[in-house]
N, C-alpha and C. Protein backbone atom coordinates (compact mmCIF):
# COMPACT_ATOMS: atom_id res chain seq x y z
N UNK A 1 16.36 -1.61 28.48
CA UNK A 1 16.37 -2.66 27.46
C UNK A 1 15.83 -3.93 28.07
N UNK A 2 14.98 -4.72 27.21
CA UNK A 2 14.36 -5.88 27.94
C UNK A 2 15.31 -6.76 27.77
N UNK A 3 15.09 -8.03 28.58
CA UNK A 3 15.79 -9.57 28.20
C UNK A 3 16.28 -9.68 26.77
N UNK A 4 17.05 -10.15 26.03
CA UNK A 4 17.94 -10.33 25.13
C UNK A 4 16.67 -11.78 24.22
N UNK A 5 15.91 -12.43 25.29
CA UNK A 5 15.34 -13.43 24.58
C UNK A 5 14.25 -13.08 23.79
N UNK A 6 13.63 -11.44 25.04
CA UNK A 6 12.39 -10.97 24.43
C UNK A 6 11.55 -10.68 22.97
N UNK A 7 12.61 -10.57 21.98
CA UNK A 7 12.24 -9.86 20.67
C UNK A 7 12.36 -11.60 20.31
N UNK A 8 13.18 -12.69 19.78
CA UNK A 8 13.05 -14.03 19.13
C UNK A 8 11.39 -14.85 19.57
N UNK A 9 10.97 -14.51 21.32
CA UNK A 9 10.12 -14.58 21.86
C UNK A 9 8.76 -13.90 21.05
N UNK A 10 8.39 -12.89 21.11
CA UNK A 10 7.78 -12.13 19.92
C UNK A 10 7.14 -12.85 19.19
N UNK A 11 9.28 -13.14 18.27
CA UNK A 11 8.73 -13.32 16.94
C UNK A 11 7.73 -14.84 16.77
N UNK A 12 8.60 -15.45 17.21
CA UNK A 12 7.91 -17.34 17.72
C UNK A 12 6.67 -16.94 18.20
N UNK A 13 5.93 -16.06 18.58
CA UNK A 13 4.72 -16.20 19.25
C UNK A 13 3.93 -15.31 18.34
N UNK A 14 4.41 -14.70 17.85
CA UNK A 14 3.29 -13.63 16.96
C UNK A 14 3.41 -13.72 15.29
N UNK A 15 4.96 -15.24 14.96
CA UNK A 15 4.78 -15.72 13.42
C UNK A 15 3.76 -16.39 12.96
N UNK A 16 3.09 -17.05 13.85
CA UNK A 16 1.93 -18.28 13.51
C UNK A 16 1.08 -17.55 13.17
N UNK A 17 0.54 -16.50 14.28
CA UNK A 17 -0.80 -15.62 14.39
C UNK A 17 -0.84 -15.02 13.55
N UNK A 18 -2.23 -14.62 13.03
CA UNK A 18 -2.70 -13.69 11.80
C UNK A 18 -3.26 -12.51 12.56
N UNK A 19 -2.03 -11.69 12.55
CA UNK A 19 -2.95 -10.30 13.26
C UNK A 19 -2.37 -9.15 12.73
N UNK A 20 -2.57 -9.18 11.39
CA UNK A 20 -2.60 -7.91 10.84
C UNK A 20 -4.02 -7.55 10.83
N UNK A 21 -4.31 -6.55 10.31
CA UNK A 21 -5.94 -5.95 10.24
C UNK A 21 -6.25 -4.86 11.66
N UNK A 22 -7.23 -5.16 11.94
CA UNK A 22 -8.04 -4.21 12.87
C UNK A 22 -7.55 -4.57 14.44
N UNK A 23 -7.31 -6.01 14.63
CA UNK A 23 -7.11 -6.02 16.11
C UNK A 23 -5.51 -5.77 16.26
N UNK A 24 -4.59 -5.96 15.47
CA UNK A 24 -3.13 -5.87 15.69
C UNK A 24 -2.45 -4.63 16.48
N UNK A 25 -2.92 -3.56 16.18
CA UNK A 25 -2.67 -2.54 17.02
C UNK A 25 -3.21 -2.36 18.52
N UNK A 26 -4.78 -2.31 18.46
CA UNK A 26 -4.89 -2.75 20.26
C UNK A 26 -4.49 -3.87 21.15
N UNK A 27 -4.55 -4.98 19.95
CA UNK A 27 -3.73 -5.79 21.08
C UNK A 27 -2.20 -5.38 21.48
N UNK A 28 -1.55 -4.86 20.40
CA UNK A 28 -0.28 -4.63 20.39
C UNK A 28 0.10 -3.60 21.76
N UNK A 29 -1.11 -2.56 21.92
CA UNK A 29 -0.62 -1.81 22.69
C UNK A 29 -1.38 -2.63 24.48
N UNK A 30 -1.77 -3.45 24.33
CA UNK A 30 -2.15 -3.66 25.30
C UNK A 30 -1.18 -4.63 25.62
N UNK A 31 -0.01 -5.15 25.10
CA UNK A 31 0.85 -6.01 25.64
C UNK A 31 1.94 -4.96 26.03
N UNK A 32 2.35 -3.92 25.72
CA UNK A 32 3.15 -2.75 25.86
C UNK A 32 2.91 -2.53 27.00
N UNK A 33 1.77 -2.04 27.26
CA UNK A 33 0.79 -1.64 29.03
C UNK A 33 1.23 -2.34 29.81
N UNK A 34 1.20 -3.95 29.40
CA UNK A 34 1.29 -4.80 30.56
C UNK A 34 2.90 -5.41 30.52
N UNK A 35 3.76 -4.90 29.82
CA UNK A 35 4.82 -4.72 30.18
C UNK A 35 5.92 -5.16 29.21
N UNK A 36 5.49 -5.72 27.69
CA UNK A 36 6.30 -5.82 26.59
C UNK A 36 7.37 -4.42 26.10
N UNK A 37 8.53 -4.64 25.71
CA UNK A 37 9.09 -3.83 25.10
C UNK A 37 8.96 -3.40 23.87
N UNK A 38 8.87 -2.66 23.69
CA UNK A 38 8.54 -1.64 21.76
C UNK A 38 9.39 -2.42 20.74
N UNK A 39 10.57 -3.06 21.15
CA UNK A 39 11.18 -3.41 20.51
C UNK A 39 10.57 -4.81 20.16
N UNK A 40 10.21 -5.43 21.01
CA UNK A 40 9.23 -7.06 21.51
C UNK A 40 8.25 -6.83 20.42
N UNK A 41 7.52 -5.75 20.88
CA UNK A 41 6.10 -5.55 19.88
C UNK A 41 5.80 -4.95 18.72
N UNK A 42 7.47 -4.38 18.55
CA UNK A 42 7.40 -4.25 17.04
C UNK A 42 7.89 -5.48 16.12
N UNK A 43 9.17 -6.22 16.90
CA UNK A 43 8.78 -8.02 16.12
C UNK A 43 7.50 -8.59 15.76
N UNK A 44 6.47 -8.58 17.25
CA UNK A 44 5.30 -9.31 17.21
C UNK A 44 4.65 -9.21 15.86
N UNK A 45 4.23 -7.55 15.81
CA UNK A 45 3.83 -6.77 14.67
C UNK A 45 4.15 -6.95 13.46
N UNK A 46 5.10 -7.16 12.74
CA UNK A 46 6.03 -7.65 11.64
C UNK A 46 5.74 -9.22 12.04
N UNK A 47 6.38 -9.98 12.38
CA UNK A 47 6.20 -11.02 11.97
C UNK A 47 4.72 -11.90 11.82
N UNK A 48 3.44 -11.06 12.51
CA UNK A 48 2.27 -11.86 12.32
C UNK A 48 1.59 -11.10 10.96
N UNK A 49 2.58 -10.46 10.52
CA UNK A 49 1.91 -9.51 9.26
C UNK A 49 2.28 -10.80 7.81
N UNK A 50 3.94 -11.05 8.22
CA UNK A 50 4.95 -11.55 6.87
C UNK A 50 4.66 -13.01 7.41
N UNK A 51 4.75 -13.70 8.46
CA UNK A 51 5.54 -14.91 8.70
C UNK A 51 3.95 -15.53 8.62
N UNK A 52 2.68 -15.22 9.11
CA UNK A 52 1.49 -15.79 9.47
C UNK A 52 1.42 -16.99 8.84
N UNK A 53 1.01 -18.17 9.08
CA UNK A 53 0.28 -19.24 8.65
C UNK A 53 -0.95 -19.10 7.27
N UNK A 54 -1.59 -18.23 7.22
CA UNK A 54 -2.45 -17.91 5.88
C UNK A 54 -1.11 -17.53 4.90
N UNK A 55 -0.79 -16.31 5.45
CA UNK A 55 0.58 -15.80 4.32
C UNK A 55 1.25 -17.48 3.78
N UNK A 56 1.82 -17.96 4.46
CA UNK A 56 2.67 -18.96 3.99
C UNK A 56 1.72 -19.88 2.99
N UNK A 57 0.58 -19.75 3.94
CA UNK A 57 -0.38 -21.26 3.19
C UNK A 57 -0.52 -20.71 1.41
N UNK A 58 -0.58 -18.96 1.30
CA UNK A 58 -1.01 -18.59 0.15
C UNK A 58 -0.32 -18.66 -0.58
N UNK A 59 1.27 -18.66 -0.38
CA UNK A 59 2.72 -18.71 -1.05
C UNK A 59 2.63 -19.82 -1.52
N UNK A 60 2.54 -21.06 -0.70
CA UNK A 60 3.54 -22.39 -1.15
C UNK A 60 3.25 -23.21 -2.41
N UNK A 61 1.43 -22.70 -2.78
CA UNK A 61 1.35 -23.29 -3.70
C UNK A 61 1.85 -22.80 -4.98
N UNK A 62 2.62 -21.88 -5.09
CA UNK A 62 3.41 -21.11 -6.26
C UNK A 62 4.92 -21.27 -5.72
N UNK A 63 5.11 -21.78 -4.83
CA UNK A 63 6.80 -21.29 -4.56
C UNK A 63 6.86 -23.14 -4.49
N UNK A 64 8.35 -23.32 -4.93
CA UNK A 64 8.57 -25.01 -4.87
C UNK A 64 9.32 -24.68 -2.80
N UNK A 65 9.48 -26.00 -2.36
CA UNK A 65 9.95 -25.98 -0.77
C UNK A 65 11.08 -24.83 -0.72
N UNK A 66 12.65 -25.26 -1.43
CA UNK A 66 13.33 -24.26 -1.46
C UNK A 66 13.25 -22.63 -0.97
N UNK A 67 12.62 -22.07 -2.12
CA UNK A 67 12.12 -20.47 -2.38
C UNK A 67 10.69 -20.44 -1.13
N UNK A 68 10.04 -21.31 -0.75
CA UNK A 68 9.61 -20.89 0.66
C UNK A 68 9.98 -21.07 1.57
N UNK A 69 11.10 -22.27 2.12
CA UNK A 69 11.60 -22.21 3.28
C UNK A 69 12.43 -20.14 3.49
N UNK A 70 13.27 -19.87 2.10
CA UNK A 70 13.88 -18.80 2.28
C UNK A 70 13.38 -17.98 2.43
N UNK A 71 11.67 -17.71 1.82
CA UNK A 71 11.31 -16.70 2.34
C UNK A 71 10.33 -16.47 3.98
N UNK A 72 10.44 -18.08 4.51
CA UNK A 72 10.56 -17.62 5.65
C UNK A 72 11.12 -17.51 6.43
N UNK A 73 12.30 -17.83 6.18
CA UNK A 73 13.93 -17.49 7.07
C UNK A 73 14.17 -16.01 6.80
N UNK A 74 13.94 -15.58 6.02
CA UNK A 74 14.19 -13.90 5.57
C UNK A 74 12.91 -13.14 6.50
N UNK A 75 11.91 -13.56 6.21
CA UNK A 75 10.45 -12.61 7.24
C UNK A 75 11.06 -13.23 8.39
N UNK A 76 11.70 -14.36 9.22
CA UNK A 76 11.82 -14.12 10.63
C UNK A 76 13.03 -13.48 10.64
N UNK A 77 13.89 -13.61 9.89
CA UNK A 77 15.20 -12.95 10.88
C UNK A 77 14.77 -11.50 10.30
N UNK A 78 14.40 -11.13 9.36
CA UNK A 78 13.51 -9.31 9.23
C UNK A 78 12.86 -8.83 10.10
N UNK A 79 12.05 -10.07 10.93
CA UNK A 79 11.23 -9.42 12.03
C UNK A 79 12.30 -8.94 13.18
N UNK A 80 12.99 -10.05 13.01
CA UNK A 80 13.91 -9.84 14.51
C UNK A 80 14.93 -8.70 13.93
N UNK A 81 15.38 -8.21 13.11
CA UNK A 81 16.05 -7.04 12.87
C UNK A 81 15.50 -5.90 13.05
N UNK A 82 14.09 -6.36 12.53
CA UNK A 82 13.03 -4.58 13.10
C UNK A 82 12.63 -4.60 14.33
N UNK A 83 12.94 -6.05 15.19
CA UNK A 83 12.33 -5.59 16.82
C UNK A 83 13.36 -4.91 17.33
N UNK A 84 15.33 -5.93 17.20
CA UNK A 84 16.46 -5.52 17.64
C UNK A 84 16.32 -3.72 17.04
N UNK A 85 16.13 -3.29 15.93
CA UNK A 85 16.42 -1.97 15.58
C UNK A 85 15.43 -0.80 16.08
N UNK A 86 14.13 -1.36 16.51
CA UNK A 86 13.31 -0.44 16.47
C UNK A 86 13.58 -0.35 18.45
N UNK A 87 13.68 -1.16 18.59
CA UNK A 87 14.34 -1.62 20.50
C UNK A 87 15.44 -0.63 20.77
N UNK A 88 16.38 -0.80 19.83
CA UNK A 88 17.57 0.10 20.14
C UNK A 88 17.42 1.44 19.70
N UNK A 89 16.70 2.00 18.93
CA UNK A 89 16.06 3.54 18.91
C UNK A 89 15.17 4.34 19.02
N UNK A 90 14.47 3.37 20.19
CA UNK A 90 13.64 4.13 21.25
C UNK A 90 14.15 4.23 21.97
């Protein structure tokens, strides 16, 4: 099991980024190689899919502050439930 900080780490580093599409998987596995946990890089994965900066930018102009702050408190602590869950059953 990695560091306890590793998966929140992840998520903070891979919510901003837009890397769903074509590069998300090789990069993904190339941080695995060099020594991320499955659990780490399945946060990363999830949260640059839900939490990204485009995603949000495309939301807010339909959602008032409220209903988007929550839905990005829900995509990060979701990410960090699928890194903690997917971490603990591998």
């Amino acid at each position: 099991m990695a560091d306890w900080w590793a998966i929140p780490a992840a998520v903070f580093v891979g919510a901003p980024a837009y890397i769903d599409g074509y590069a998300a998987l090789p990069l993904t596995r190339g941080l695995i190689e060099n020594g991320m946990s499955e659990g780490a890089a399945m946060a990363f994965l999830v949260s640059g899919g839900v939490v990204s900066i485009w995603g949000a930018m495309a939301i807010a102009p339909v959602l008032k502050l409220k209903p988007l702050l929550l839905y990005l408190l829900l995509a990060v602590l979701g990410s960090l439930a699928a890194g903690y869950a997917f971490g603990w059953a591998v």
